[in-house]
N, C-alpha and C. Protein backbone atom coordinates (compact mmCIF):
# COMPACT_ATOMS: atom_id res chain seq x y z
N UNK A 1 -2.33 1.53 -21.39
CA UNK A 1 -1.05 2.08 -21.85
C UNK A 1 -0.19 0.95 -22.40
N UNK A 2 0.09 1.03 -23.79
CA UNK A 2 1.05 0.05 -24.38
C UNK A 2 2.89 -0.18 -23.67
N UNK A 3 3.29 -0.99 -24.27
CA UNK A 3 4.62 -1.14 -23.18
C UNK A 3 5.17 -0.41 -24.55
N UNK A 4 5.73 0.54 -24.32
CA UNK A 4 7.16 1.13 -24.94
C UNK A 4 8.40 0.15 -25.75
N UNK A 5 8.16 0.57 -27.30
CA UNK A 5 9.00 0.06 -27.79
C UNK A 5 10.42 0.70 -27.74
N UNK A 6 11.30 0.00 -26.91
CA UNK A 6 12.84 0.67 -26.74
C UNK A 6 13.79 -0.73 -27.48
N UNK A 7 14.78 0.13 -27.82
CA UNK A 7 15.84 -1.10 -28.32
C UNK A 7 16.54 -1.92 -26.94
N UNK A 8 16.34 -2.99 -27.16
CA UNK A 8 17.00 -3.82 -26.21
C UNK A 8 18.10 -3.23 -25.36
N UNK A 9 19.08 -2.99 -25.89
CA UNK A 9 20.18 -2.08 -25.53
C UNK A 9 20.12 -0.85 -24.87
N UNK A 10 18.82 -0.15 -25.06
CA UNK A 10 18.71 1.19 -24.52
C UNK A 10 17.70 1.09 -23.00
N UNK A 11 17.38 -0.60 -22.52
CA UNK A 11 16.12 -0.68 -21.89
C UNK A 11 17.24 -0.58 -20.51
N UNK A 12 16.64 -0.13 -19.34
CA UNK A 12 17.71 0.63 -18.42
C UNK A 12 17.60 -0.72 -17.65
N UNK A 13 18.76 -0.80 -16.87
CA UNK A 13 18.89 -1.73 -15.94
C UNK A 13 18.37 -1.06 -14.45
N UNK A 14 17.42 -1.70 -14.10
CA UNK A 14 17.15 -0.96 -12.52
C UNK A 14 18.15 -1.30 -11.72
N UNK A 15 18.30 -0.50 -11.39
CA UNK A 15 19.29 0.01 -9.60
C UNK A 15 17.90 -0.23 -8.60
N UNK A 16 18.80 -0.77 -7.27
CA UNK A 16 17.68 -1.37 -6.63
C UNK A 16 18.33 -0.49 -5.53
N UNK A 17 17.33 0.24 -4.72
CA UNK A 17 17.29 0.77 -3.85
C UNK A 17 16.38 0.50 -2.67
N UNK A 18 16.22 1.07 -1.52
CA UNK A 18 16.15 0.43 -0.18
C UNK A 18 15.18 1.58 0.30
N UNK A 19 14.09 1.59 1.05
CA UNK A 19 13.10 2.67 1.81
C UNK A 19 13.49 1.82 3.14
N UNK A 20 12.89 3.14 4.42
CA UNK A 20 13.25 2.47 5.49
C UNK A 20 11.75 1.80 6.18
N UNK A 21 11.59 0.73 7.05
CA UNK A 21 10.04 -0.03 7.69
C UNK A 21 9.20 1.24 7.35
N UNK A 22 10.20 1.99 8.11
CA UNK A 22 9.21 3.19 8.61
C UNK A 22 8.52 3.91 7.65
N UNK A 23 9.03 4.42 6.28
CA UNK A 23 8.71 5.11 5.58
C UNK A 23 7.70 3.88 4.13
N UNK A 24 7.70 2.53 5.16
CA UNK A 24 7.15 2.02 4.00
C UNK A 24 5.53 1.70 4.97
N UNK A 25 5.45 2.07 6.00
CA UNK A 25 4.23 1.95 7.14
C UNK A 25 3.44 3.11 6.99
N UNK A 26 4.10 4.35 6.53
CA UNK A 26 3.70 5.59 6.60
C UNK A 26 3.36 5.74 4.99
N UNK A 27 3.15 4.80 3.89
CA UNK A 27 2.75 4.82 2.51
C UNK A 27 1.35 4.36 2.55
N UNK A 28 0.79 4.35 1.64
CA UNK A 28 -0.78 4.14 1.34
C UNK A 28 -0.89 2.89 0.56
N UNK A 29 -1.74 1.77 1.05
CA UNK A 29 -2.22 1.07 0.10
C UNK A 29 -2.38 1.28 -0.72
N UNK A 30 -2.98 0.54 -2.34
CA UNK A 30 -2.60 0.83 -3.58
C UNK A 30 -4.42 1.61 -3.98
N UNK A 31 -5.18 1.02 -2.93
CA UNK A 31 -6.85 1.92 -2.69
C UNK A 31 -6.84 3.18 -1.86
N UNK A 32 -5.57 3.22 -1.48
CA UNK A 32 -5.89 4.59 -0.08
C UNK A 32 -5.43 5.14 -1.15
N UNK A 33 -4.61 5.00 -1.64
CA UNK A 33 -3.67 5.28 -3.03
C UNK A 33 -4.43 6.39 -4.12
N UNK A 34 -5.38 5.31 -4.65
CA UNK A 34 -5.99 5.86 -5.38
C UNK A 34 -7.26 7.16 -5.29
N UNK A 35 -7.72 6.82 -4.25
CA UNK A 35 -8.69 7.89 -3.36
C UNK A 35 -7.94 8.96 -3.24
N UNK A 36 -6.54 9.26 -2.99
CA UNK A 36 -6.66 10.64 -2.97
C UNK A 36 -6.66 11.49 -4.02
N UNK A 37 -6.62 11.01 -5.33
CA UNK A 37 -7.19 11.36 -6.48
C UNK A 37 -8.57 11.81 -6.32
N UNK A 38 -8.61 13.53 -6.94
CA UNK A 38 -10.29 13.36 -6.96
C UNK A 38 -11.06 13.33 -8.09
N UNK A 39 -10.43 12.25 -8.94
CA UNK A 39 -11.26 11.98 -9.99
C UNK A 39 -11.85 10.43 -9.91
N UNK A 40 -12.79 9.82 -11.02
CA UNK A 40 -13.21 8.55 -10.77
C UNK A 40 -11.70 7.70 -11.12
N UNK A 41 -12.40 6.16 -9.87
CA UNK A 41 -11.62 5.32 -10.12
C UNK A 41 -10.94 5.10 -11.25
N UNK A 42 -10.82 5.02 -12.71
CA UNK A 42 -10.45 4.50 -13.64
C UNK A 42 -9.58 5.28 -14.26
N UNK A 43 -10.15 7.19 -14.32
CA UNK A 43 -9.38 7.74 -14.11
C UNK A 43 -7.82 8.16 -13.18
N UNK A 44 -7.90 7.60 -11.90
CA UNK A 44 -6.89 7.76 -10.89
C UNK A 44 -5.72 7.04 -11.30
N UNK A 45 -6.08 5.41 -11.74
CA UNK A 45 -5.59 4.69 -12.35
C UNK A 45 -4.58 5.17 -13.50
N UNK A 46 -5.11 5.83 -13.84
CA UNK A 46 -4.30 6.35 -15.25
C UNK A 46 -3.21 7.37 -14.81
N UNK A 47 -3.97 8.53 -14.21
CA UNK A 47 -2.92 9.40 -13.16
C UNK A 47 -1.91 9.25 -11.94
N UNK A 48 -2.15 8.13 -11.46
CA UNK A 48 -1.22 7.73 -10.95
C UNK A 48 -0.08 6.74 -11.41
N UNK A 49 -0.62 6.28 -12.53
CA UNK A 49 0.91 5.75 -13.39
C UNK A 49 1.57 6.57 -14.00
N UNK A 50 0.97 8.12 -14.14
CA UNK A 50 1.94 9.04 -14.83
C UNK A 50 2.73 9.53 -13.82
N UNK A 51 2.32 9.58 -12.31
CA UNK A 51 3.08 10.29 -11.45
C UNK A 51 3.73 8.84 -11.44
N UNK A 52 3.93 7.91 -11.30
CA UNK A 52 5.03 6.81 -10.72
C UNK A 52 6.05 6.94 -11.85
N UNK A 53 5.86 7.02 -13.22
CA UNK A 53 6.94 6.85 -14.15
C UNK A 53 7.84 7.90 -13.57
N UNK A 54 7.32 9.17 -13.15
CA UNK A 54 8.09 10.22 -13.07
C UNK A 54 8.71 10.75 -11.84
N UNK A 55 8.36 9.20 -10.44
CA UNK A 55 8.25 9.32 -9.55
C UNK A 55 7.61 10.34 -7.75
N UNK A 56 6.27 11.13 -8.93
CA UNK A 56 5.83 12.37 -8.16
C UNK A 56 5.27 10.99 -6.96
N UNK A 57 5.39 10.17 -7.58
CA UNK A 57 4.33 8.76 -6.08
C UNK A 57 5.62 7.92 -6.69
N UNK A 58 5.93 7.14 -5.38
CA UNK A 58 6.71 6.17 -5.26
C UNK A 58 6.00 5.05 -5.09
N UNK A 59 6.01 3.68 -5.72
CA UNK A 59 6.40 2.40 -4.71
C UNK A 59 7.18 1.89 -4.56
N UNK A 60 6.48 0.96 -3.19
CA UNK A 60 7.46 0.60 -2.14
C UNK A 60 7.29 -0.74 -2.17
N UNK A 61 7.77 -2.00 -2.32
CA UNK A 61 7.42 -3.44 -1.94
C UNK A 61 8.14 -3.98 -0.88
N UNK A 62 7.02 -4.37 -0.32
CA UNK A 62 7.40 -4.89 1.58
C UNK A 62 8.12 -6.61 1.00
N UNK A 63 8.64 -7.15 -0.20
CA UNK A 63 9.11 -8.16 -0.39
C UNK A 63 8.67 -8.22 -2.08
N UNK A 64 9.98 -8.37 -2.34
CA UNK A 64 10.52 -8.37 -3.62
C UNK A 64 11.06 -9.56 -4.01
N UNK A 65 11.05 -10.43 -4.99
CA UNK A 65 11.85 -11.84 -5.42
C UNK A 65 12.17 -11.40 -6.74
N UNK A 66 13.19 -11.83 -7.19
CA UNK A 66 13.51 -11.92 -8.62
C UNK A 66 14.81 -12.60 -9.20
N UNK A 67 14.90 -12.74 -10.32
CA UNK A 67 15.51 -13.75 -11.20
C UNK A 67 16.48 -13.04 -12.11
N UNK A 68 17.47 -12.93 -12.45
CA UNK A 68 18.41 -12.14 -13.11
C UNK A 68 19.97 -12.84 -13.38
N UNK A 69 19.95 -13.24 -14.86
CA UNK A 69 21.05 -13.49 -15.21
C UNK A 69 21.58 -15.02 -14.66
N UNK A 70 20.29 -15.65 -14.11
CA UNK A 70 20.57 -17.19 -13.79
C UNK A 70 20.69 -17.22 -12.29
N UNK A 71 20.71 -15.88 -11.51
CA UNK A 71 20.21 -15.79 -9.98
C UNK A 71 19.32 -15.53 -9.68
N UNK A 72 18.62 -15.95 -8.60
CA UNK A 72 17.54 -15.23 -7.86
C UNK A 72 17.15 -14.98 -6.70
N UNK A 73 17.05 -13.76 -6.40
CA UNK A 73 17.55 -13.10 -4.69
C UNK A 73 16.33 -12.43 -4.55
N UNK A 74 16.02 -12.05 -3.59
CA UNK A 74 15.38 -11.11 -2.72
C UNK A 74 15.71 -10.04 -1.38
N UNK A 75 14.48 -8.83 -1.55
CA UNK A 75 15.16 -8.01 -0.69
C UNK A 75 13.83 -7.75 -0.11
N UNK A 76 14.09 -7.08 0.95
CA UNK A 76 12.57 -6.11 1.30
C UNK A 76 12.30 -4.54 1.64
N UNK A 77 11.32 -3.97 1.33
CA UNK A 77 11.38 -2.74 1.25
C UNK A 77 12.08 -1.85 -0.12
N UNK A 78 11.97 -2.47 -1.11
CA UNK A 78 12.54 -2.23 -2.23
C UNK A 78 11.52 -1.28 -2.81
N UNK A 79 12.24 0.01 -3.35
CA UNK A 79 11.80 0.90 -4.22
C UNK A 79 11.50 0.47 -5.47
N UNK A 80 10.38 0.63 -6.21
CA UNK A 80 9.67 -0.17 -7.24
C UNK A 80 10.93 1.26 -8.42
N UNK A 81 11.32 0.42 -9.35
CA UNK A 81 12.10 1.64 -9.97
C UNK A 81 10.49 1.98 -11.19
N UNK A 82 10.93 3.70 -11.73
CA UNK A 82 10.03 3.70 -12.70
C UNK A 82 9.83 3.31 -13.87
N UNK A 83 11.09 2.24 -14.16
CA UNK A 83 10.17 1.59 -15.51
C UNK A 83 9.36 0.62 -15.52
N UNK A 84 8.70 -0.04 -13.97
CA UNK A 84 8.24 -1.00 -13.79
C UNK A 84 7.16 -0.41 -14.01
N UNK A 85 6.66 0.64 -14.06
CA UNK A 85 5.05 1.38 -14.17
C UNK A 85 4.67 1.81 -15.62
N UNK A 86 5.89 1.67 -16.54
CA UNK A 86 5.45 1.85 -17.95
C UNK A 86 4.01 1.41 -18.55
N UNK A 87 3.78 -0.17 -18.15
CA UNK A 87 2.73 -0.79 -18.42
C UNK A 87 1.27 -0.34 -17.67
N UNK A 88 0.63 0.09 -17.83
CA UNK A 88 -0.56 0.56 -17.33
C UNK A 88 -1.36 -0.65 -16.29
N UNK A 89 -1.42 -0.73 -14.89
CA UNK A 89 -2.64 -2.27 -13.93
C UNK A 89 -3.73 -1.88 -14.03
N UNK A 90 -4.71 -2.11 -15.14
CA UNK A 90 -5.95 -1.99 -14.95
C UNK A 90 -6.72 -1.90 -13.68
N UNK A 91 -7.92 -1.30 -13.40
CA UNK A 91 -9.07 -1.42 -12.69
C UNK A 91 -8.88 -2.49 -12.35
N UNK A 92 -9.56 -3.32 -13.05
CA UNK A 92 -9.89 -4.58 -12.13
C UNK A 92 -8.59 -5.69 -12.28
N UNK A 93 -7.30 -5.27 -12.47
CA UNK A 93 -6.67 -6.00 -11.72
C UNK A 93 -6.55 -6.32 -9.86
N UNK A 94 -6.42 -7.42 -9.77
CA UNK A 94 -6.22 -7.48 -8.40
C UNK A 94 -5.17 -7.02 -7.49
N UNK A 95 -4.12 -6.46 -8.73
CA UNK A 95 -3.34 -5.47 -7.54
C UNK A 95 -3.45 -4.13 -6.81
N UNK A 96 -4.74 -3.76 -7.05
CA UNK A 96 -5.43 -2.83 -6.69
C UNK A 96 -6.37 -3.59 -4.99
N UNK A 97 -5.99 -4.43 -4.75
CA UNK A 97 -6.42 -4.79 -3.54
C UNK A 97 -5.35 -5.29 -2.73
N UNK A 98 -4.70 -6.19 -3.21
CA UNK A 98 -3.43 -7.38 -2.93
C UNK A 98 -2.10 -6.30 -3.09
N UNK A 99 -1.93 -5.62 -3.76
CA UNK A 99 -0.36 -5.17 -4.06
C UNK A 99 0.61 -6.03 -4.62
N UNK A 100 0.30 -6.81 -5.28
CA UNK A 100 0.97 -7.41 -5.71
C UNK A 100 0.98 -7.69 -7.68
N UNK A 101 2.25 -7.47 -7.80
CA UNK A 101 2.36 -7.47 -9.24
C UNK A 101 3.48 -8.12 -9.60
N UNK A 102 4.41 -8.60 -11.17
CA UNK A 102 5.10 -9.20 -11.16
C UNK A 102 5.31 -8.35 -12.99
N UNK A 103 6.65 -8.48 -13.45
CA UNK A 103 6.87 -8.29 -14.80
C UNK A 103 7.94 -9.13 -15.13
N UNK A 104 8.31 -9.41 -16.52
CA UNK A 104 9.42 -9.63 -17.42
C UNK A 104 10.50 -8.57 -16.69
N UNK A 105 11.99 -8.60 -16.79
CA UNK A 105 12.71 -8.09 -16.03
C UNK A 105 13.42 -7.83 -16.71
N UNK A 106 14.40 -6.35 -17.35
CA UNK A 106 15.44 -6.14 -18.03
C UNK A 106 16.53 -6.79 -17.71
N UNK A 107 17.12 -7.33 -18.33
CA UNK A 107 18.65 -8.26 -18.27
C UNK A 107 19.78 -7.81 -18.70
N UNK A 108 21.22 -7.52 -18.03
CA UNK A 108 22.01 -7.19 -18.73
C UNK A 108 22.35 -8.08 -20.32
N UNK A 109 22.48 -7.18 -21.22
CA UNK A 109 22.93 -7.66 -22.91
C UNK A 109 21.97 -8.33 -23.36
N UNK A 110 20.35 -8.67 -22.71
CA UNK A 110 19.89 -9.47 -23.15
C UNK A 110 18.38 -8.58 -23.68
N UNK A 111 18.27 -7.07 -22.72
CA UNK A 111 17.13 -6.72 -23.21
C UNK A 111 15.87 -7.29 -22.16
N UNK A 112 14.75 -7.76 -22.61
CA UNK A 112 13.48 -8.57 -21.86
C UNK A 112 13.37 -9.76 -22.16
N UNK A 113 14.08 -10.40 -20.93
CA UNK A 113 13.85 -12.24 -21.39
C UNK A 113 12.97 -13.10 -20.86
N UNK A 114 12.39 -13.88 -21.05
CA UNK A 114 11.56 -14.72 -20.54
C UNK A 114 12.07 -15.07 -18.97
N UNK A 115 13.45 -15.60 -19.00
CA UNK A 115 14.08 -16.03 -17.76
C UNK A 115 14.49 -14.96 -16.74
N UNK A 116 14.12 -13.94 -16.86
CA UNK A 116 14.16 -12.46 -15.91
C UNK A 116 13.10 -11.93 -16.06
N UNK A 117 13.37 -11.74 -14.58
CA UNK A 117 11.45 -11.84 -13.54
C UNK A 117 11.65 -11.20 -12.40
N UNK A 118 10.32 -10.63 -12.36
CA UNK A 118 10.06 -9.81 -10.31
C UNK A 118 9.28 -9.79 -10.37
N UNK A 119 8.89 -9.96 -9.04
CA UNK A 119 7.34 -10.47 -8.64
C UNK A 119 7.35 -9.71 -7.24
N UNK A 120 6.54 -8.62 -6.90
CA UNK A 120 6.77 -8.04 -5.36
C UNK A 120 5.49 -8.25 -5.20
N UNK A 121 5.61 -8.06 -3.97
CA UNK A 121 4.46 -7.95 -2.95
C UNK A 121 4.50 -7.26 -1.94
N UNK A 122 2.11 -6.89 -1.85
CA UNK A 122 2.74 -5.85 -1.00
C UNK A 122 3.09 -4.44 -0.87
N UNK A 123 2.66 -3.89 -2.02
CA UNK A 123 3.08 -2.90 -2.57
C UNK A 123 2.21 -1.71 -1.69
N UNK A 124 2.78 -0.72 -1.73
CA UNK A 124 2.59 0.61 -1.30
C UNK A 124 2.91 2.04 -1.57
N UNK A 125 2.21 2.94 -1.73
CA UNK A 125 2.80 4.26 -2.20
C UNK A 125 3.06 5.61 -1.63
N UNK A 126 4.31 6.03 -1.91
CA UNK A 126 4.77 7.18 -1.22
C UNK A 126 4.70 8.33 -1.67
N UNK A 127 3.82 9.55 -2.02
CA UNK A 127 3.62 10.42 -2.16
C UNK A 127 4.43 11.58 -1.99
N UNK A 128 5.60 11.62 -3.32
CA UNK A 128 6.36 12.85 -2.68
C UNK A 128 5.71 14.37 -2.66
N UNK A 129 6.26 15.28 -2.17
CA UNK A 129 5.63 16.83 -1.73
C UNK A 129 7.28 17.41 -2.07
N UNK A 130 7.02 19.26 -1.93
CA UNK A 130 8.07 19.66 -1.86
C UNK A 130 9.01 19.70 -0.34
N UNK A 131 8.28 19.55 0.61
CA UNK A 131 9.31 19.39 1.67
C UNK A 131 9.75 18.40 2.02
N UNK A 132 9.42 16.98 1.54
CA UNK A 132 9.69 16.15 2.26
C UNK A 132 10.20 15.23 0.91
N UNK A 133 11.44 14.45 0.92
CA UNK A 133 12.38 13.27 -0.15
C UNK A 133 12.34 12.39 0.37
N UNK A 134 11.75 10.55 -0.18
CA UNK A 134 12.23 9.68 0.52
C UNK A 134 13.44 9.57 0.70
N UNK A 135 13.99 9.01 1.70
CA UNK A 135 14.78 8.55 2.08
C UNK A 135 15.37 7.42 1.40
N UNK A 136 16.71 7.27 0.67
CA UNK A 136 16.65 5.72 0.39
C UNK A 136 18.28 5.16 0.35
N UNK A 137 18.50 3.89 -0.33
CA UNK A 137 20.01 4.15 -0.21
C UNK A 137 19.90 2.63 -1.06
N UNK A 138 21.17 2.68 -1.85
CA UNK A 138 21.45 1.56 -2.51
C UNK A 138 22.06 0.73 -1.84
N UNK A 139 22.20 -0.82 -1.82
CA UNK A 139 22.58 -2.11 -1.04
C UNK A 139 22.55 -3.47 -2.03
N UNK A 140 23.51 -3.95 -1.67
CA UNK A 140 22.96 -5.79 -2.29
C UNK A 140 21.90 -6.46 -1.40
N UNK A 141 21.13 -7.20 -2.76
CA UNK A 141 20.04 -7.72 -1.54
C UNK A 141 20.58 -8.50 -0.44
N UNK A 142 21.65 -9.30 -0.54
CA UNK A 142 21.95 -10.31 0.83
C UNK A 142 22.63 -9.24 1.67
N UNK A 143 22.64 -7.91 1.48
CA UNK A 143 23.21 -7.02 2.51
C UNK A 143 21.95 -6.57 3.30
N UNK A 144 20.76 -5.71 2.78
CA UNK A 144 19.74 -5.03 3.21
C UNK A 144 19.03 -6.41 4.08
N UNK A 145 18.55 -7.48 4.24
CA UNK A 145 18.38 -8.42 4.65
C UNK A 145 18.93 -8.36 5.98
N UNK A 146 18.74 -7.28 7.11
CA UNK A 146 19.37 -7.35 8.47
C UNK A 146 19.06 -8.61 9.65
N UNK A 147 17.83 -8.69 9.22
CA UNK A 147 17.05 -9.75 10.48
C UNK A 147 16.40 -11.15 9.69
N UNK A 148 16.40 -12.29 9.81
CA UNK A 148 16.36 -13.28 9.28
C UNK A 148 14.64 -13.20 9.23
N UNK A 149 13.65 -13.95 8.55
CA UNK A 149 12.13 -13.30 8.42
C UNK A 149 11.80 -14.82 9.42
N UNK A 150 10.86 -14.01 9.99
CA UNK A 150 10.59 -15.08 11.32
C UNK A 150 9.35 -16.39 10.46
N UNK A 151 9.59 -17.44 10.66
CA UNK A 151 8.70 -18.72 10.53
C UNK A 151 7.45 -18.92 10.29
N UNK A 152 7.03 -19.40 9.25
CA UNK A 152 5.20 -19.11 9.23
C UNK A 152 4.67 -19.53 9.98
N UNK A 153 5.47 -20.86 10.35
CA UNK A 153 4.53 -21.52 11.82
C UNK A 153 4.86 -20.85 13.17
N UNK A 154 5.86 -20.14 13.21
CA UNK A 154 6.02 -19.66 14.44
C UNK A 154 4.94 -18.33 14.61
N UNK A 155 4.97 -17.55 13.51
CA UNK A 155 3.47 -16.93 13.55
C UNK A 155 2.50 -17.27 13.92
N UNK A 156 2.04 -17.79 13.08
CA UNK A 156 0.78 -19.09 13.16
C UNK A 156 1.06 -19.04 14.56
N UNK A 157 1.39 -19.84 15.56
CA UNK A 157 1.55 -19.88 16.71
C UNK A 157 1.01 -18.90 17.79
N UNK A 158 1.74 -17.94 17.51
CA UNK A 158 1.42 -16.78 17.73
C UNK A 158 0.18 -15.98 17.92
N UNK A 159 -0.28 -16.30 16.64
CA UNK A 159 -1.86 -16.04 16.26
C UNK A 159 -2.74 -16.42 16.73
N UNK A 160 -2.86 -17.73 17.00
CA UNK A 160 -2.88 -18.92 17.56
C UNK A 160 -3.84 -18.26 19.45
N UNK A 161 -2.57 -18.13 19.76
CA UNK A 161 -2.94 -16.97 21.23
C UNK A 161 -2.64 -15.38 21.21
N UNK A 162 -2.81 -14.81 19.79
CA UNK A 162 -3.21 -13.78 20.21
C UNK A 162 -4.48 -13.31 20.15
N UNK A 163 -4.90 -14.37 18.98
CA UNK A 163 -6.65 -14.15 18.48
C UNK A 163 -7.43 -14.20 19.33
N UNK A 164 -7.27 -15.14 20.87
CA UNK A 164 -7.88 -15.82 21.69
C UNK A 164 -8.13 -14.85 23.01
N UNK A 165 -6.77 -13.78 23.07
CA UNK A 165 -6.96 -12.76 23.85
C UNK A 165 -7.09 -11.32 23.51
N UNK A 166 -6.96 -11.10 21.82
CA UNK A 166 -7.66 -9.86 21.48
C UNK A 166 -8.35 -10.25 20.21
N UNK A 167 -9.53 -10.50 20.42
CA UNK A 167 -10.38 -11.12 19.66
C UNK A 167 -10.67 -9.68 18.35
N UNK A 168 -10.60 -9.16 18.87
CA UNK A 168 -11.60 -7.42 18.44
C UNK A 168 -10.34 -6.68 18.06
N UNK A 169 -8.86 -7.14 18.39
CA UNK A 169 -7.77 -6.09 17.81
C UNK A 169 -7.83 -5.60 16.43
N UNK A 170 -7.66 -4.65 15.87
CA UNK A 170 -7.30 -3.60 14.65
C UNK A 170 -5.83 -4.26 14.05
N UNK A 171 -5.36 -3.99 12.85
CA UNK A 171 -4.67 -4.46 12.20
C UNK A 171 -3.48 -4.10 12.96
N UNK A 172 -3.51 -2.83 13.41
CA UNK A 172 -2.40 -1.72 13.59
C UNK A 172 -1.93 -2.49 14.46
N UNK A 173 -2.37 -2.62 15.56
CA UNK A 173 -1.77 -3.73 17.24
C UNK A 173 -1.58 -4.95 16.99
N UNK A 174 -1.90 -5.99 15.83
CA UNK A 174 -1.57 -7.14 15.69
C UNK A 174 -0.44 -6.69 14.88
N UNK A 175 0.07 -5.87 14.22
CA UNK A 175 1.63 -5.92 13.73
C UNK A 175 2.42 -5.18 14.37
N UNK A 176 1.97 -4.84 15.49
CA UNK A 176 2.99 -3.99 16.57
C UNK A 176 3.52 -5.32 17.53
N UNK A 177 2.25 -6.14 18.05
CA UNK A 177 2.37 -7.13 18.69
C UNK A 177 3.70 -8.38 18.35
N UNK A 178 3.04 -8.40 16.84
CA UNK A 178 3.91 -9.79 16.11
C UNK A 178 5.11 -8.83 16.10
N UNK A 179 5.57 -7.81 15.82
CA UNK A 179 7.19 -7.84 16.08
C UNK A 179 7.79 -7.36 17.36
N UNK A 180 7.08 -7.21 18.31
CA UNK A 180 7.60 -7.09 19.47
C UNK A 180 7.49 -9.11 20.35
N UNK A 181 6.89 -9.61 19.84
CA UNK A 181 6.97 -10.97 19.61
C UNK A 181 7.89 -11.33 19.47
N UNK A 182 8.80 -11.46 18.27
CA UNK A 182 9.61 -11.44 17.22
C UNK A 182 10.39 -10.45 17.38
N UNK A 183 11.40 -9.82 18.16
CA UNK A 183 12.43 -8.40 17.73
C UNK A 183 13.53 -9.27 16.89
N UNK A 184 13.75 -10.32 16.69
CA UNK A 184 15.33 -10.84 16.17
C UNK A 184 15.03 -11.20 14.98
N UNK A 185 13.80 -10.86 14.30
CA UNK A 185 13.38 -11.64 12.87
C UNK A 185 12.16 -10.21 11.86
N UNK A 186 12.90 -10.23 11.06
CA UNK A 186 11.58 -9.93 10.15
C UNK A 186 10.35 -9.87 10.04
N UNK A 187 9.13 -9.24 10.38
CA UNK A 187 7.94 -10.06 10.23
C UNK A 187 7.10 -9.69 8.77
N UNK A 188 7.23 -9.94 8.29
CA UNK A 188 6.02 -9.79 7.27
C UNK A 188 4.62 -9.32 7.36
N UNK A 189 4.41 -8.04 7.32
CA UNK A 189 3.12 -7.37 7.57
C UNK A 189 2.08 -7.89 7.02
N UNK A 190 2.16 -8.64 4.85
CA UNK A 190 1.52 -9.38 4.39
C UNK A 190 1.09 -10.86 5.16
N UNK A 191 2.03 -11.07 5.92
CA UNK A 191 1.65 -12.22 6.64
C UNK A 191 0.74 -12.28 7.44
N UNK A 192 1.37 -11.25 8.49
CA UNK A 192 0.16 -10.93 9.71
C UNK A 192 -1.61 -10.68 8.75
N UNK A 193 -1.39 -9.88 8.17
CA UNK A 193 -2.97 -9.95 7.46
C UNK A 193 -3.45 -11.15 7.37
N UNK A 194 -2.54 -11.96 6.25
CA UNK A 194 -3.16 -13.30 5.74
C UNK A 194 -3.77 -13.98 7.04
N UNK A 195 -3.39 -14.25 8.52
CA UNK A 195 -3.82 -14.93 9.22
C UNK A 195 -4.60 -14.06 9.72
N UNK A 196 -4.82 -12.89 9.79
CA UNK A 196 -5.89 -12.49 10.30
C UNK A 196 -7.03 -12.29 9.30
N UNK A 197 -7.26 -12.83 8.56
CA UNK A 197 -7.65 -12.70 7.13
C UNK A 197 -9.14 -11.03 7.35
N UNK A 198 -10.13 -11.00 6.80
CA UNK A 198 -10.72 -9.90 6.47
C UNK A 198 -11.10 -9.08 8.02
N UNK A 199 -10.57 -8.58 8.52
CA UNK A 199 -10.58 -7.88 9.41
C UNK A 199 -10.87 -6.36 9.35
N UNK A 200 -10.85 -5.43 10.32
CA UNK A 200 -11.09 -4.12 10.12
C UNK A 200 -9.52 -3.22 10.54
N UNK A 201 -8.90 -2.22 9.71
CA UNK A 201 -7.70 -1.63 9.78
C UNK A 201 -8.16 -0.51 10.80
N UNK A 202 -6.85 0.15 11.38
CA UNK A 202 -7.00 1.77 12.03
C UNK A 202 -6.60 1.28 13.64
N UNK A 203 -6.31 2.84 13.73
CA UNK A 203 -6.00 2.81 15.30
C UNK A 203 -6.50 1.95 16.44
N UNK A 204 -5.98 1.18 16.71
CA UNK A 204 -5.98 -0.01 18.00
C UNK A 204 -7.02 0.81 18.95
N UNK A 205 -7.82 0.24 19.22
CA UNK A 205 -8.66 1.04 20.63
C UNK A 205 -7.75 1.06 22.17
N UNK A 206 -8.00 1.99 23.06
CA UNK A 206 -7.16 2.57 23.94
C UNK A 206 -7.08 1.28 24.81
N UNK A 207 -7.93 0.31 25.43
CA UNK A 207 -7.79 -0.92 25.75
C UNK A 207 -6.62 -1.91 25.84
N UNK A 208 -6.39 -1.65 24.04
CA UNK A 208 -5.76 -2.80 23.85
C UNK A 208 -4.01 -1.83 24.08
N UNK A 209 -3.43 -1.02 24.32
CA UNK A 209 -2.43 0.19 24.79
C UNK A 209 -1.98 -0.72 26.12
């Protein structure tokens, strides 16, 4: 899908809006994502960028950075707005594993500049239905930012002795663990993966309860 020729002036400024942990835990990877499509991979791909422009599927980025107008802030849990999906992520891009993507960034008066940028990570999708609306709410990023994001090494740490006493844990209980670890800080779910690197996801076995 080509990027849309719009006049500078007419290219919308995203409004940045806010999902809650919860409703971004309860979204689908960008592969669980695509599976519930029941057509082939390449196809899904295509159909699910028509539902994001139009928001029938939401994303969600568990950490957002970006650059705007000579600032650059971050938030987390940020609603991906829909003109970020104009551009079609191929198949074999790697954000089809990683969640992670990045674009040129509309600028006020300026249109698409080189020096305006977002880069999220992390990404996830929310599947709207007729009974159920995300939830969301507009904020400045240094507002939505409630809990300071806890330390890589203090993770690490962490990991450190938790690997040692649940050798065999599921993804699900090592990020229940790390923020009950951590209640006064942020944790980064992308994080917890990275140190647990290729592991197996799903319900924690009754054991580890």
């Amino acid at each position: 899908m080509a990027e849309r020729s719009v006049p500078p002036d007419l290219i919308p400024i995203p409004e940045f809006r806010y999902a809650e942990p919860a409703d971004y835990d309860a979204s689908l990877s960008p592969e669980a994502a695509l599976a519930k499509f029941p057509f082939e991979p390449i196809t899904a791909v295509t159909q699910i960028h028509r539902e994001l422009e139009v928001a029938r599927v939401v994303g969600i980025a568990e950490h957002a950075i970006w650059r705007r107008d000579g600032e650059t802030s971050q938030a987390y849990f940020l609603i991906v707005t829909t003109w970020f999906w104009s551009i079609e992520t191929p198949l074999v891009h790697d954000f089809w594993v990683t969640g992670y993507r990045e674009r040129l960034f509309p600028a006020k008066g300026y249109g698409i500049s080189g020096d305006n940028w977002i880069k999220l990570f992390a990404i996830r999708f929310w599947f709207a239905n007729s009974s159920t609306e995300l939830p969301s709410k507009p904020a400045e990023p240094t507002e939505r930012q409630e809990k300071p994001v806890v330390s890589r090494q203090e993770l690490a740490n962490w990991h450190e002795v938790f690997k040692s006493v649940h050798p065999s844990a599921v993804e699900a209980f090592a990020q229940r663990s790390a923020k009950a670890m951590f209640p006064d800080n942020h944790v980064p779910r992308s994080w917890v993966r990275e140190l647990r690197g290729p592991q197996k996801r799903g319900k924690p076995a009754t054991r580890h309860e």
